[in-house]
PDB file of N, CA and C in Angstrom:
ATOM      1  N   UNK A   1     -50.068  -3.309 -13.836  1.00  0.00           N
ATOM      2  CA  UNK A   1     -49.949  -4.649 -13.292  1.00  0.00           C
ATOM      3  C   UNK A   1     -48.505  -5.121 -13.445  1.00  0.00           C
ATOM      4  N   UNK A   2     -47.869  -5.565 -12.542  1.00  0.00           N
ATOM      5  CA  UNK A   2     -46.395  -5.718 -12.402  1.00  0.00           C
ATOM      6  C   UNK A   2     -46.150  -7.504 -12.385  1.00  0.00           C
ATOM      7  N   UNK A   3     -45.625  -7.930 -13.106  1.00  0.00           N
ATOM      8  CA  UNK A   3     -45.498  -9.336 -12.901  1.00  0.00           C
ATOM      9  C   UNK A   3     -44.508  -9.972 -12.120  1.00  0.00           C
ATOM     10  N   UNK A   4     -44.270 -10.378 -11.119  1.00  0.00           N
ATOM     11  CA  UNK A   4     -43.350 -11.764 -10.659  1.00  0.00           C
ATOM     12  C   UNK A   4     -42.978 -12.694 -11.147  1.00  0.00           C
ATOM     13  N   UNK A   5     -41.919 -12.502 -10.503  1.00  0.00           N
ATOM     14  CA  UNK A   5     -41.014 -13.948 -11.495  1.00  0.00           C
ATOM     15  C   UNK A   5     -40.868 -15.066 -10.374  1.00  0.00           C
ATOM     16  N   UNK A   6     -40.868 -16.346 -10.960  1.00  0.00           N
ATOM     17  CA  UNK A   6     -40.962 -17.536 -10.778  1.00  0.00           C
ATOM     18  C   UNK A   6     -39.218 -18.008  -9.981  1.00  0.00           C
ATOM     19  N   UNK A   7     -38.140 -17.649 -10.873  1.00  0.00           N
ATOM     20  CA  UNK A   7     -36.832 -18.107 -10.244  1.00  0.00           C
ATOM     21  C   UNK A   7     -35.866 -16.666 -10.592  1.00  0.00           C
ATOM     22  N   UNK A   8     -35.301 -16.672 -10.192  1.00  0.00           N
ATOM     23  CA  UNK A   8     -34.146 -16.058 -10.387  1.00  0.00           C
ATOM     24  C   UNK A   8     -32.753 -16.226 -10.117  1.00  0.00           C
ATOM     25  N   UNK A   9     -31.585 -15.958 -11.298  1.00  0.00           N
ATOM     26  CA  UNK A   9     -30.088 -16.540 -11.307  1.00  0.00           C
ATOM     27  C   UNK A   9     -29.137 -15.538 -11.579  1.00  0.00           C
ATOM     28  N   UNK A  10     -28.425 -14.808 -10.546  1.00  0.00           N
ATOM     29  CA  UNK A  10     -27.517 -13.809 -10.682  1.00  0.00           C
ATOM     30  C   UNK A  10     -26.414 -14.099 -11.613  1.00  0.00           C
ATOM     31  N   UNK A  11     -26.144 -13.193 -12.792  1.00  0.00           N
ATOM     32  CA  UNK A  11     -25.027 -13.182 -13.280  1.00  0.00           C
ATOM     33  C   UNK A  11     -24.417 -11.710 -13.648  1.00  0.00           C
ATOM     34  N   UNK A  12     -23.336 -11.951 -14.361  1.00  0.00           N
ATOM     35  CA  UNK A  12     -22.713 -10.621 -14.248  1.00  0.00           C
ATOM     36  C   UNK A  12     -21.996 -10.228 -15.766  1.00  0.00           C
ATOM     37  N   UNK A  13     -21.518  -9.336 -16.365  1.00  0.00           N
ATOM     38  CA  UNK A  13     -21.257  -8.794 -17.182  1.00  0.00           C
ATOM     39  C   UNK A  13     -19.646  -8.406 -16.607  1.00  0.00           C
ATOM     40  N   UNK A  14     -18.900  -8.651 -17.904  1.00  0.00           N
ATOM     41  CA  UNK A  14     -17.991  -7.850 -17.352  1.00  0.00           C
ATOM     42  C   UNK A  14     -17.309  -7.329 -18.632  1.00  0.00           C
ATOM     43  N   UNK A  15     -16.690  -5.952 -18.133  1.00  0.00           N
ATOM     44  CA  UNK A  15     -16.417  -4.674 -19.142  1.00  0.00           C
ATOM     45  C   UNK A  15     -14.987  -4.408 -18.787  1.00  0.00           C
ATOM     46  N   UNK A  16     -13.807  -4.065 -19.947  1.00  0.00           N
ATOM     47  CA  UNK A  16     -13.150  -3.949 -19.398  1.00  0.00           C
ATOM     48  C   UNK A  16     -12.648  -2.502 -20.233  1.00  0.00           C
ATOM     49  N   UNK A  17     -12.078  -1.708 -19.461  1.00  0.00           N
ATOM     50  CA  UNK A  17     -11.884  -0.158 -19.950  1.00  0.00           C
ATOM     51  C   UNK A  17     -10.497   0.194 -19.612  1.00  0.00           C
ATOM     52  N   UNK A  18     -10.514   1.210 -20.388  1.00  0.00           N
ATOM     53  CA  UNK A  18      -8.847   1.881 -20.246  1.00  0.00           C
ATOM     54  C   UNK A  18      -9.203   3.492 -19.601  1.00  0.00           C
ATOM     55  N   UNK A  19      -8.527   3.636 -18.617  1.00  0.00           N
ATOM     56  CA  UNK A  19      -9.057   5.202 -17.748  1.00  0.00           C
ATOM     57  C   UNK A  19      -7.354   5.073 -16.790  1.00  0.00           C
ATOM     58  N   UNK A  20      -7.012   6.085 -17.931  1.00  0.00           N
ATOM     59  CA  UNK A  20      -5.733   6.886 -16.964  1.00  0.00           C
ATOM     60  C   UNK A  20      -4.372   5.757 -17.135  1.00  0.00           C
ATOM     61  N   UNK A  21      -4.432   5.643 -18.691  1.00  0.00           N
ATOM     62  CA  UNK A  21      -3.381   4.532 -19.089  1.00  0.00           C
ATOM     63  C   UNK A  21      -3.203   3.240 -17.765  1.00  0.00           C
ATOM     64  N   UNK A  22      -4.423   3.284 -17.474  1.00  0.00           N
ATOM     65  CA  UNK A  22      -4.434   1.832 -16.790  1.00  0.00           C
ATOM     66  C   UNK A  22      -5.882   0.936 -16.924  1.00  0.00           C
ATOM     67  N   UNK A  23      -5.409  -0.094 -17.321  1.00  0.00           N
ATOM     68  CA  UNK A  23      -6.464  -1.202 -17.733  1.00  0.00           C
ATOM     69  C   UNK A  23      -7.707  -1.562 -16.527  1.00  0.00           C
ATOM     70  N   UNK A  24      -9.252  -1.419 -16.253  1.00  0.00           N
ATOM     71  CA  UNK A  24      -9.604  -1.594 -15.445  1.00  0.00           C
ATOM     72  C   UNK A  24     -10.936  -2.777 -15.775  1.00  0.00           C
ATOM     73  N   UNK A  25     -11.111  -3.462 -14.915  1.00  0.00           N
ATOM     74  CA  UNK A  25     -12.103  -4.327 -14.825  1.00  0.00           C
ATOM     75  C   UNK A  25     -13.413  -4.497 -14.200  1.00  0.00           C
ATOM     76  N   UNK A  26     -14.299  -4.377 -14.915  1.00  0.00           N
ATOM     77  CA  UNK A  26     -15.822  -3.923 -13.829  1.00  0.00           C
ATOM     78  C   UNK A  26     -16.378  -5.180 -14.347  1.00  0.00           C
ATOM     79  N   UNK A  27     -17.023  -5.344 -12.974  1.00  0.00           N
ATOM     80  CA  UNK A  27     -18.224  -6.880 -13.755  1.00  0.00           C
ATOM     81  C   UNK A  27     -19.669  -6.199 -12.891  1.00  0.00           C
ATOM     82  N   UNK A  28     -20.041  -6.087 -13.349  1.00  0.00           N
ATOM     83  CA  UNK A  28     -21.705  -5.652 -13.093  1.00  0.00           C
ATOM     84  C   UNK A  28     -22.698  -6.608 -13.126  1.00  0.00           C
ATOM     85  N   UNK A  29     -23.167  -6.468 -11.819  1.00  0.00           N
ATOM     86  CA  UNK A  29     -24.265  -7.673 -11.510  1.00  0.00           C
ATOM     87  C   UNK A  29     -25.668  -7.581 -12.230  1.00  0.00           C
ATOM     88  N   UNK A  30     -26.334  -8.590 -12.728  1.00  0.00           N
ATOM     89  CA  UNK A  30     -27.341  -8.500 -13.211  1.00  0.00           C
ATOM     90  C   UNK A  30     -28.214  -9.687 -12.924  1.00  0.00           C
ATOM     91  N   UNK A  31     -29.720  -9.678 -13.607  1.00  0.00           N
ATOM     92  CA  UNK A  31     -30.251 -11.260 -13.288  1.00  0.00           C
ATOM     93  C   UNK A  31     -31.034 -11.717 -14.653  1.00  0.00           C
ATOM     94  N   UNK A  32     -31.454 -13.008 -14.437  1.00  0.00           N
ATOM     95  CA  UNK A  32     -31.844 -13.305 -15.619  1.00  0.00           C
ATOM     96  C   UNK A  32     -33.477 -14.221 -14.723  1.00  0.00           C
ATOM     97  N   UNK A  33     -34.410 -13.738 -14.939  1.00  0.00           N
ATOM     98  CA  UNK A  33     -35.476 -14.124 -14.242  1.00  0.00           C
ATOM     99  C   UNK A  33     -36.641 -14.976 -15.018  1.00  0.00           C
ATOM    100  N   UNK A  34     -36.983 -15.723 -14.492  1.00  0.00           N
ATOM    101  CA  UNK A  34     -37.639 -16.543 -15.002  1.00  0.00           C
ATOM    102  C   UNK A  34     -39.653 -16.036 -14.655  1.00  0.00           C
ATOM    103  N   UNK A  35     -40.242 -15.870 -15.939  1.00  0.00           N
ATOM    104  CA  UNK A  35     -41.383 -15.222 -15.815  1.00  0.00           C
ATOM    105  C   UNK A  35     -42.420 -16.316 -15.752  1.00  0.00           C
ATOM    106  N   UNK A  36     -44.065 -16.360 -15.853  1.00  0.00           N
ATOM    107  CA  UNK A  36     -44.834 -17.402 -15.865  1.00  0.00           C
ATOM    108  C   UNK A  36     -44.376 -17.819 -17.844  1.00  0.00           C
ATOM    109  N   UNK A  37     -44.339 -16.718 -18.952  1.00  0.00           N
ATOM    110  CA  UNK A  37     -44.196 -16.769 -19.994  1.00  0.00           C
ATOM    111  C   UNK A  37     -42.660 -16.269 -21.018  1.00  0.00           C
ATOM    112  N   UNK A  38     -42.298 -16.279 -19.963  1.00  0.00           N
ATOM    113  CA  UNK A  38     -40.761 -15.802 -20.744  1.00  0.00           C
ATOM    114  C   UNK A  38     -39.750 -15.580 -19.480  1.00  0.00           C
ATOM    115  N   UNK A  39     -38.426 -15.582 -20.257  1.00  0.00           N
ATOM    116  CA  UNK A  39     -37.008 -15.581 -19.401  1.00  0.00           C
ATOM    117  C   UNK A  39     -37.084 -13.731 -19.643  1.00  0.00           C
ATOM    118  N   UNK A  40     -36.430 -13.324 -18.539  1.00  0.00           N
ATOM    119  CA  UNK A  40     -36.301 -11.700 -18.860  1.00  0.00           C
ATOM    120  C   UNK A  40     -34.512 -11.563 -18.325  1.00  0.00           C
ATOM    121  N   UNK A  41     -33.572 -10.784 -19.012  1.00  0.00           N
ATOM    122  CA  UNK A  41     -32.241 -10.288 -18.854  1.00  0.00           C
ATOM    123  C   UNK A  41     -32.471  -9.117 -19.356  1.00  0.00           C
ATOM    124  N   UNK A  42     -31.478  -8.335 -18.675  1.00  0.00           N
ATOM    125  CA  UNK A  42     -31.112  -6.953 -18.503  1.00  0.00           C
ATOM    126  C   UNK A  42     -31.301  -6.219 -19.963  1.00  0.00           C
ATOM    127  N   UNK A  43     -31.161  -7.229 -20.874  1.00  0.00           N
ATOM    128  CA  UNK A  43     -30.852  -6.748 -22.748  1.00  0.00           C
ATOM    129  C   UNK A  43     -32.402  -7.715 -23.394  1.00  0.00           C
ATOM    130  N   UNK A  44     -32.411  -8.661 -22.902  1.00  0.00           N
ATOM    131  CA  UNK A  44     -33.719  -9.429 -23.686  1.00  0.00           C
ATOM    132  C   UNK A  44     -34.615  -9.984 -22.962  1.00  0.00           C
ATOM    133  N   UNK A  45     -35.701 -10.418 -24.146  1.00  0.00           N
ATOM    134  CA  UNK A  45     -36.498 -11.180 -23.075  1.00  0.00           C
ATOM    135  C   UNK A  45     -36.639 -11.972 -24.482  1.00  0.00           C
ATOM    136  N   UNK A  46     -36.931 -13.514 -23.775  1.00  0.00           N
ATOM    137  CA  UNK A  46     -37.141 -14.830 -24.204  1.00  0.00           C
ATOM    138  C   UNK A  46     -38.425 -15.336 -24.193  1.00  0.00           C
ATOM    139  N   UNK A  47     -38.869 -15.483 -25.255  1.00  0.00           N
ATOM    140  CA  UNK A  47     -40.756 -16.350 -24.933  1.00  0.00           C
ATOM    141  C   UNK A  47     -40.159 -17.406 -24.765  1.00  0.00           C
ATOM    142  N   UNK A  48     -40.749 -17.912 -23.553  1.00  0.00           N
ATOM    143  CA  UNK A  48     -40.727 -19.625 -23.657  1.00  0.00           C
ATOM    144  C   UNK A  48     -40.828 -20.333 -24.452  1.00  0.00           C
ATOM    145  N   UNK A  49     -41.706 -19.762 -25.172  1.00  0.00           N
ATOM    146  CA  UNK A  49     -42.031 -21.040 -26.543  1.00  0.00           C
ATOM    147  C   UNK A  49     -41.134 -20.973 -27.315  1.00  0.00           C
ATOM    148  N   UNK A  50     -39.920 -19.567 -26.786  1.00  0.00           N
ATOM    149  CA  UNK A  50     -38.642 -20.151 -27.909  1.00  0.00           C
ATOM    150  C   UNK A  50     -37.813 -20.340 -27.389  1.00  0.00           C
ATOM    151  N   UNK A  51     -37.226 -20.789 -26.247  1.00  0.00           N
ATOM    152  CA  UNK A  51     -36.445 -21.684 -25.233  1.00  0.00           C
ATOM    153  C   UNK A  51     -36.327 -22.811 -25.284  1.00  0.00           C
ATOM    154  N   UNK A  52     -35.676 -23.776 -25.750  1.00  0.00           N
ATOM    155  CA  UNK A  52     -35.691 -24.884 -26.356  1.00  0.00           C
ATOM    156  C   UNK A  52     -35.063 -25.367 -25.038  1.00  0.00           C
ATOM    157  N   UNK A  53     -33.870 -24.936 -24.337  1.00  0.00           N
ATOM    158  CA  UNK A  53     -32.971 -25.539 -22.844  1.00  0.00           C
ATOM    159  C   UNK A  53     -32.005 -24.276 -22.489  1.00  0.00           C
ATOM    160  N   UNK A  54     -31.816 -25.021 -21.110  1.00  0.00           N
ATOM    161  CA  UNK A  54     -30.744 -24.428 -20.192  1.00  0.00           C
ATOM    162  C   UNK A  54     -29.948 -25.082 -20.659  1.00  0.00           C
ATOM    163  N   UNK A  55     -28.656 -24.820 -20.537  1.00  0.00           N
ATOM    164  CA  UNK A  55     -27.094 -26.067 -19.795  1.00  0.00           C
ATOM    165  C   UNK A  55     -26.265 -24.937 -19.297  1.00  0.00           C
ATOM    166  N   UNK A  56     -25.339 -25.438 -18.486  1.00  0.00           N
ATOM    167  CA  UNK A  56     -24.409 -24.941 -18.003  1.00  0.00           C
ATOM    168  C   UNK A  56     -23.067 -25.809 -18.378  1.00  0.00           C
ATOM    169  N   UNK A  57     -22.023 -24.447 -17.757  1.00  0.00           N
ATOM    170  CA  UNK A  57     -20.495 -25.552 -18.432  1.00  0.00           C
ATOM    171  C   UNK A  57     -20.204 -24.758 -16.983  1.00  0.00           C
ATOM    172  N   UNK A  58     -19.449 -25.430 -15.914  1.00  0.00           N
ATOM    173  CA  UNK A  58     -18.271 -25.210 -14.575  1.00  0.00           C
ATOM    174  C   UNK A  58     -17.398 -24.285 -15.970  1.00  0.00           C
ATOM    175  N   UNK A  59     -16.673 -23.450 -14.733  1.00  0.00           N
ATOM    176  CA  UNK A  59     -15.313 -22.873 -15.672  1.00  0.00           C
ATOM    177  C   UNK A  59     -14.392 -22.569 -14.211  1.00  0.00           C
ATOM    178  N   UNK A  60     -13.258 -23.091 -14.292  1.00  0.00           N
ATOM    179  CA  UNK A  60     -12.412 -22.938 -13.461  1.00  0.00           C
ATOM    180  C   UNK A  60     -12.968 -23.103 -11.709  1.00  0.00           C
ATOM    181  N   UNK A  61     -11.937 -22.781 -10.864  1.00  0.00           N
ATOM    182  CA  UNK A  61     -12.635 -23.260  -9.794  1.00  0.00           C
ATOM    183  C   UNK A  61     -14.309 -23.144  -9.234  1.00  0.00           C
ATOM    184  N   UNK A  62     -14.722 -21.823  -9.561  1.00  0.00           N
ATOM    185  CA  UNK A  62     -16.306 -21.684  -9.138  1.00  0.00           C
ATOM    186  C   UNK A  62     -16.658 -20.316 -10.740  1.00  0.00           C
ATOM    187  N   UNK A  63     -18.082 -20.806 -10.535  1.00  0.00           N
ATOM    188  CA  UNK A  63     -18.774 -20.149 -11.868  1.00  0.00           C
ATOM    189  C   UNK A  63     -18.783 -21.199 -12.912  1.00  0.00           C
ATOM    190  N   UNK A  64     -19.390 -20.237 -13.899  1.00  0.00           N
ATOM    191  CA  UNK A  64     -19.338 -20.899 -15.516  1.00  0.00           C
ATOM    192  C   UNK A  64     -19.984 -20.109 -15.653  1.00  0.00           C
ATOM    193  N   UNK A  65     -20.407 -20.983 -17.329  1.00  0.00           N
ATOM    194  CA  UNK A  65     -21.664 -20.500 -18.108  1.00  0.00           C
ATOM    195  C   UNK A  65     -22.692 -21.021 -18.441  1.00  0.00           C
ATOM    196  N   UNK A  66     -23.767 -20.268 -18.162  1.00  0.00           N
ATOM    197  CA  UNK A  66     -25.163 -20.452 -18.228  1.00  0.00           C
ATOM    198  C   UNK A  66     -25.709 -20.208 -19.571  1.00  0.00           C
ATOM    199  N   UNK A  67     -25.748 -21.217 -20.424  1.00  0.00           N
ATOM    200  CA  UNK A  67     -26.442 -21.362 -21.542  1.00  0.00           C
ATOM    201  C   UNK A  67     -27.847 -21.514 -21.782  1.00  0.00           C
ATOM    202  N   UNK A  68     -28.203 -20.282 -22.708  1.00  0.00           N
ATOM    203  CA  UNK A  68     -29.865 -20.227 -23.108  1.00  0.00           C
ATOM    204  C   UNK A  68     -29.986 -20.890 -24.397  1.00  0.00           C
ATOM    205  N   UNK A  69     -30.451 -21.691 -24.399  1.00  0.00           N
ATOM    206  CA  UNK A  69     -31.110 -22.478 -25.939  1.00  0.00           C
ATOM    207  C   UNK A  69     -32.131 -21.930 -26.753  1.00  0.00           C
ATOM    208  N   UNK A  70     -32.393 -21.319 -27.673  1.00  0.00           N
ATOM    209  CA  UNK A  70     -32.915 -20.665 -28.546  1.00  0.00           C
ATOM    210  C   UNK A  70     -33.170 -20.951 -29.930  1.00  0.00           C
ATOM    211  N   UNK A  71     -34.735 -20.969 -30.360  1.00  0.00           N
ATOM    212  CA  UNK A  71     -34.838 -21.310 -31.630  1.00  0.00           C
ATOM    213  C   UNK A  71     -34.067 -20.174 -33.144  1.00  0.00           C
ATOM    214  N   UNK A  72     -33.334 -18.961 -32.169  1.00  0.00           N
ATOM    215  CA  UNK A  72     -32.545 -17.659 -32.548  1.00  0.00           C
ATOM    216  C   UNK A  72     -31.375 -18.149 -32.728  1.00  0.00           C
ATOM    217  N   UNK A  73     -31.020 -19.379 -31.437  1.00  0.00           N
ATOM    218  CA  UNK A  73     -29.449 -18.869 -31.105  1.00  0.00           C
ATOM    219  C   UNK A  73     -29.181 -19.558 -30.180  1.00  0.00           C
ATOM    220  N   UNK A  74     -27.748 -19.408 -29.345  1.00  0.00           N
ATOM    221  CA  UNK A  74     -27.252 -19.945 -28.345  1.00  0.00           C
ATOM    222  C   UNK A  74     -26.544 -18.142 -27.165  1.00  0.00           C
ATOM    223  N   UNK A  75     -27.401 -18.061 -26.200  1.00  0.00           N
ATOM    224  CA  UNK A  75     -26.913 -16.921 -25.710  1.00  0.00           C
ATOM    225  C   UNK A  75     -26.224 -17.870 -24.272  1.00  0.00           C
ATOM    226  N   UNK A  76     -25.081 -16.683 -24.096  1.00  0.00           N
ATOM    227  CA  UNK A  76     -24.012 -17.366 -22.730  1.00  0.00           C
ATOM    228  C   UNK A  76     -24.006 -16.238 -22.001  1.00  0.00           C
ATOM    229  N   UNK A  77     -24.104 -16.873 -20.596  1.00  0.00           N
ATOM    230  CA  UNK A  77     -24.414 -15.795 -18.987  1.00  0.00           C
ATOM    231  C   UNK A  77     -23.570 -15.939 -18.275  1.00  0.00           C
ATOM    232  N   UNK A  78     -22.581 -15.744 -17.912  1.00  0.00           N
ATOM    233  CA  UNK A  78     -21.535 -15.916 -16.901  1.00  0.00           C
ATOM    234  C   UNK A  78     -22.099 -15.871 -15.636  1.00  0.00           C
ATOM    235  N   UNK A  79     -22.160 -16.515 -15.091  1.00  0.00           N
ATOM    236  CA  UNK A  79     -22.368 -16.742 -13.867  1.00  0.00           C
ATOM    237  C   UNK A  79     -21.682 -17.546 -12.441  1.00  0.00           C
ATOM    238  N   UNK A  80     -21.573 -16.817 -11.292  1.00  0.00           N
ATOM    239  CA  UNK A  80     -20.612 -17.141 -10.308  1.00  0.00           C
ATOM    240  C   UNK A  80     -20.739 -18.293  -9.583  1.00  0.00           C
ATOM    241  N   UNK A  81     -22.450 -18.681  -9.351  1.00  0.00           N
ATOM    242  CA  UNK A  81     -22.622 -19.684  -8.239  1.00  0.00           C
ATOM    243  C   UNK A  81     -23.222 -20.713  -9.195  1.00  0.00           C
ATOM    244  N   UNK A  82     -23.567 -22.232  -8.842  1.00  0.00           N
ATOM    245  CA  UNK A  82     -24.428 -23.097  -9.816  1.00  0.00           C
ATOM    246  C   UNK A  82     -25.609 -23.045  -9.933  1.00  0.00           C
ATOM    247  N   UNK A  83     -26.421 -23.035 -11.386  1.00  0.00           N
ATOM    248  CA  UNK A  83     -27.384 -21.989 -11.694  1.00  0.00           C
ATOM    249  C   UNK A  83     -28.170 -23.328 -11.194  1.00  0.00           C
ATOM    250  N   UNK A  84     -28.219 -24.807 -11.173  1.00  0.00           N
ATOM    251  CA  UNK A  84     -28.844 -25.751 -11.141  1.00  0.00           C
ATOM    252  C   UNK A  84     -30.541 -25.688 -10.172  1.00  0.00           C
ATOM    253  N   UNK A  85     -30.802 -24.996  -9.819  1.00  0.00           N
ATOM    254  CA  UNK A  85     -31.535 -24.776  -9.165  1.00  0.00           C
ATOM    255  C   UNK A  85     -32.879 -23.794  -9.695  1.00  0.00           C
ATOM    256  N   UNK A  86     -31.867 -22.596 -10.685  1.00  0.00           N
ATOM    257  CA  UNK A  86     -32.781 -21.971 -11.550  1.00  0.00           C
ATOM    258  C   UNK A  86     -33.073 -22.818 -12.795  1.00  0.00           C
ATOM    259  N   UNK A  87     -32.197 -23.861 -13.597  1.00  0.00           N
ATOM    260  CA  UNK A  87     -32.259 -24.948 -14.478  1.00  0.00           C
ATOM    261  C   UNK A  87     -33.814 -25.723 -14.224  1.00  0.00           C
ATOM    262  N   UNK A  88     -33.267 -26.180 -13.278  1.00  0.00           N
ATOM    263  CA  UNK A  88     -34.583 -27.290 -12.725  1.00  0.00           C
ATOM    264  C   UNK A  88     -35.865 -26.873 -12.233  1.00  0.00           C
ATOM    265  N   UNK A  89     -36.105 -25.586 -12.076  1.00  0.00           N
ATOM    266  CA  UNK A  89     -37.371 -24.508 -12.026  1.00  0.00           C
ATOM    267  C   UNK A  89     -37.890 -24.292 -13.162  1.00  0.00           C
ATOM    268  N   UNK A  90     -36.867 -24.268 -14.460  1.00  0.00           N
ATOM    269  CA  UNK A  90     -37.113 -23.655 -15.564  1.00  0.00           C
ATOM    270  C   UNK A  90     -37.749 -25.263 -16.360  1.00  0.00           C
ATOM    271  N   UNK A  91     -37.062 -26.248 -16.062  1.00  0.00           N
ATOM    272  CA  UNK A  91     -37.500 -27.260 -16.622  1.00  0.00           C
ATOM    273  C   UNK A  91     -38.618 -27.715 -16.416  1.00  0.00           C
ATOM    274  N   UNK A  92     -38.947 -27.214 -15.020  1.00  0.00           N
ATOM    275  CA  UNK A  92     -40.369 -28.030 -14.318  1.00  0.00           C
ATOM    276  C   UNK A  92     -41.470 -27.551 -14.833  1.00  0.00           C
ATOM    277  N   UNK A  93     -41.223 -25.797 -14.878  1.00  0.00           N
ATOM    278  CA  UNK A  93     -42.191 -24.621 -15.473  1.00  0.00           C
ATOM    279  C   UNK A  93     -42.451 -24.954 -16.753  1.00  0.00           C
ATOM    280  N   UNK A  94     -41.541 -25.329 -17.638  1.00  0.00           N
ATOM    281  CA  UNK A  94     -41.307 -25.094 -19.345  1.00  0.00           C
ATOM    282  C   UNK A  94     -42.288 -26.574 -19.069  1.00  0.00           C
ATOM    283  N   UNK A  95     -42.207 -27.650 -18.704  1.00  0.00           N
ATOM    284  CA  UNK A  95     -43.079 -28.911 -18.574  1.00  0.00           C
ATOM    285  C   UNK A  95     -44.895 -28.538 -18.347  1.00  0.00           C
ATOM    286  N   UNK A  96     -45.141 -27.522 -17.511  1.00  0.00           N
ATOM    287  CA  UNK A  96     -46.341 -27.113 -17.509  1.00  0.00           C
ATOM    288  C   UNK A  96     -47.110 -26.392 -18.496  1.00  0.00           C
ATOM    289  N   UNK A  97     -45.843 -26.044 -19.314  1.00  0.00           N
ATOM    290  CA  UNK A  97     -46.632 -24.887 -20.577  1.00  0.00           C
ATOM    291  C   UNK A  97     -46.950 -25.836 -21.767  1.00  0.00           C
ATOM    292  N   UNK A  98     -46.538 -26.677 -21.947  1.00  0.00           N
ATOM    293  CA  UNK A  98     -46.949 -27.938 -23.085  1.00  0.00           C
ATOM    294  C   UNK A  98     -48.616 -28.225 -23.509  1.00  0.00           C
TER     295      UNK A  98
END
């Protein structure tokens, strides 16, 4: 049984390596999806019930960061476009699980 996700918010990783005495830059796309019971990313997954909030911070002309609130922690997502849309899905959803 395969589950669907509710929203989804592209972000990206980025790595930076040394190959052939020259400095190179990869950013690798990834997502961070929003489940009926948990957030899922490429490295974790989040129970809702320990998701405390979203926020985001703008960073320079377009992007920022997409902040996960955690009864763990504070995890940060770089992300290119404004996540506000996956925010306000997540808020509406996280309101139904109460």
């Amino acid at each position: 049984m395969s589950m669907s996700w509710i929203a989804e918010q592209s972000y990206y990783k980025v790595e930076r390596i040394l190959a052939d005495g020259e400095m190179r830059t990869i950013k690798e796309p990834r997502f961070i999806r929003l489940y009926e019971k948990q957030l899922q990313t490429k490295r974790r997954t989040f129970p809702l019930n320990e998701v405390h909030d979203l926020s985001y911070r703008p960073m320079g002309e377009e992007g920022g960061i997409l902040y996960v609130h955690t009864g763990h922690g504070l995890y940060a997502y770089t992300v290119s476009d404004d996540p506000a849309v996956f925010m306000e899905t997540f808020k509406k959803h996280k309101a139904t699980q109460i």
